[in-house]
Protein backbone atom coordinates (compact mmCIF):
# COMPACT_ATOMS: atom_id res chain seq x y z
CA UNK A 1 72.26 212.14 17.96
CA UNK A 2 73.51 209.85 15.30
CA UNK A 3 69.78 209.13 14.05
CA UNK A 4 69.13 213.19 13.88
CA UNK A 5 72.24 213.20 11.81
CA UNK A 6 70.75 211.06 9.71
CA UNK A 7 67.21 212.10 9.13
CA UNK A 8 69.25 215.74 8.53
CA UNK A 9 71.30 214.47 5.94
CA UNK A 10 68.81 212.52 4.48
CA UNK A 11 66.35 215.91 4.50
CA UNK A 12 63.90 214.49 6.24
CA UNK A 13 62.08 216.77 8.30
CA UNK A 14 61.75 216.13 12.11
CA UNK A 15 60.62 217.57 15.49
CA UNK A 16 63.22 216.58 18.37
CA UNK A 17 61.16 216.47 21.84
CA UNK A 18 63.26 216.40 25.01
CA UNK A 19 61.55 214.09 27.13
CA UNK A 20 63.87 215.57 30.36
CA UNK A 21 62.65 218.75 29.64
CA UNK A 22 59.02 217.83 28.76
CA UNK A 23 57.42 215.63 31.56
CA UNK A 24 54.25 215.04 29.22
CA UNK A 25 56.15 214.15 26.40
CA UNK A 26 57.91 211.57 28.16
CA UNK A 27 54.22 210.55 29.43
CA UNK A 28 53.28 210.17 25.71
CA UNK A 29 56.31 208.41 24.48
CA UNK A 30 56.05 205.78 27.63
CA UNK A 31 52.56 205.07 26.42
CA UNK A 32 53.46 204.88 22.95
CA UNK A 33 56.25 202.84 23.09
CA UNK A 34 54.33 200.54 25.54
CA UNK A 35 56.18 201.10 28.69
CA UNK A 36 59.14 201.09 26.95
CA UNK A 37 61.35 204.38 26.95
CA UNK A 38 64.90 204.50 25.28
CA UNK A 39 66.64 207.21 23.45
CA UNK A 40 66.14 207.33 20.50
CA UNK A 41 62.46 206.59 20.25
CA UNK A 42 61.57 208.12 16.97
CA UNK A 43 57.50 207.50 14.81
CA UNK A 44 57.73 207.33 11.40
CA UNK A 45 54.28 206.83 9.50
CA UNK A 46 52.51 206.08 12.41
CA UNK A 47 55.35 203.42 13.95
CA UNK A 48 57.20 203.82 16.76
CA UNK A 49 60.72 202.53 16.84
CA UNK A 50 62.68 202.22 19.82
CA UNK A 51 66.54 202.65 19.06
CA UNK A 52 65.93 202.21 15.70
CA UNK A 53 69.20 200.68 13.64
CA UNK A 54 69.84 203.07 10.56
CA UNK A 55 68.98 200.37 8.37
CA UNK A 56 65.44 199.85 10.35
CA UNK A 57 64.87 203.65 10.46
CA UNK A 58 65.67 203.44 6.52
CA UNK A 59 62.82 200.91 6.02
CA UNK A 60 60.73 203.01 7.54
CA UNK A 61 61.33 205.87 5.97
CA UNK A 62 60.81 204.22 2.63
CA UNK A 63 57.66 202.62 3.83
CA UNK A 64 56.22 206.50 4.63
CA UNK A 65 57.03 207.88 1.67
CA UNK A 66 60.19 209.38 2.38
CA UNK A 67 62.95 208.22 0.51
């Protein structure tokens, strides 16, 4: 929640995916994330972050071209 609050405030635009309600999301994300699934798991630019800090999901941001 906090980093959707974020990207919102920040205007970034997003797409939230419920891995609960999405089996082959969650299928995705576990690959992606190699084996690793935690909420938040957010890709920015082509990198994934797993519970991304603010500042770290910041950085990235920047890096893409976002801020």
């Amino acid at each position: 929640m906090m980093v959707r609050r974020h990207l919102d405030r920040a205007g970034v635009p997003y797409r939230f995916v419920d891995w609960e309600a999405a089996p082959q999301a969650r299928a995705q994300l576990e690959w992606l994330a190699g084996g690793r699934l935690a909420s938040p798991t957010v890709t920015v630019g082509g990198q994934i972050l797993v519970q991304p800090s603010l500042r770290e999901l910041d950085w990235a941001l920047m890096r893409a071209g976002y801020r």
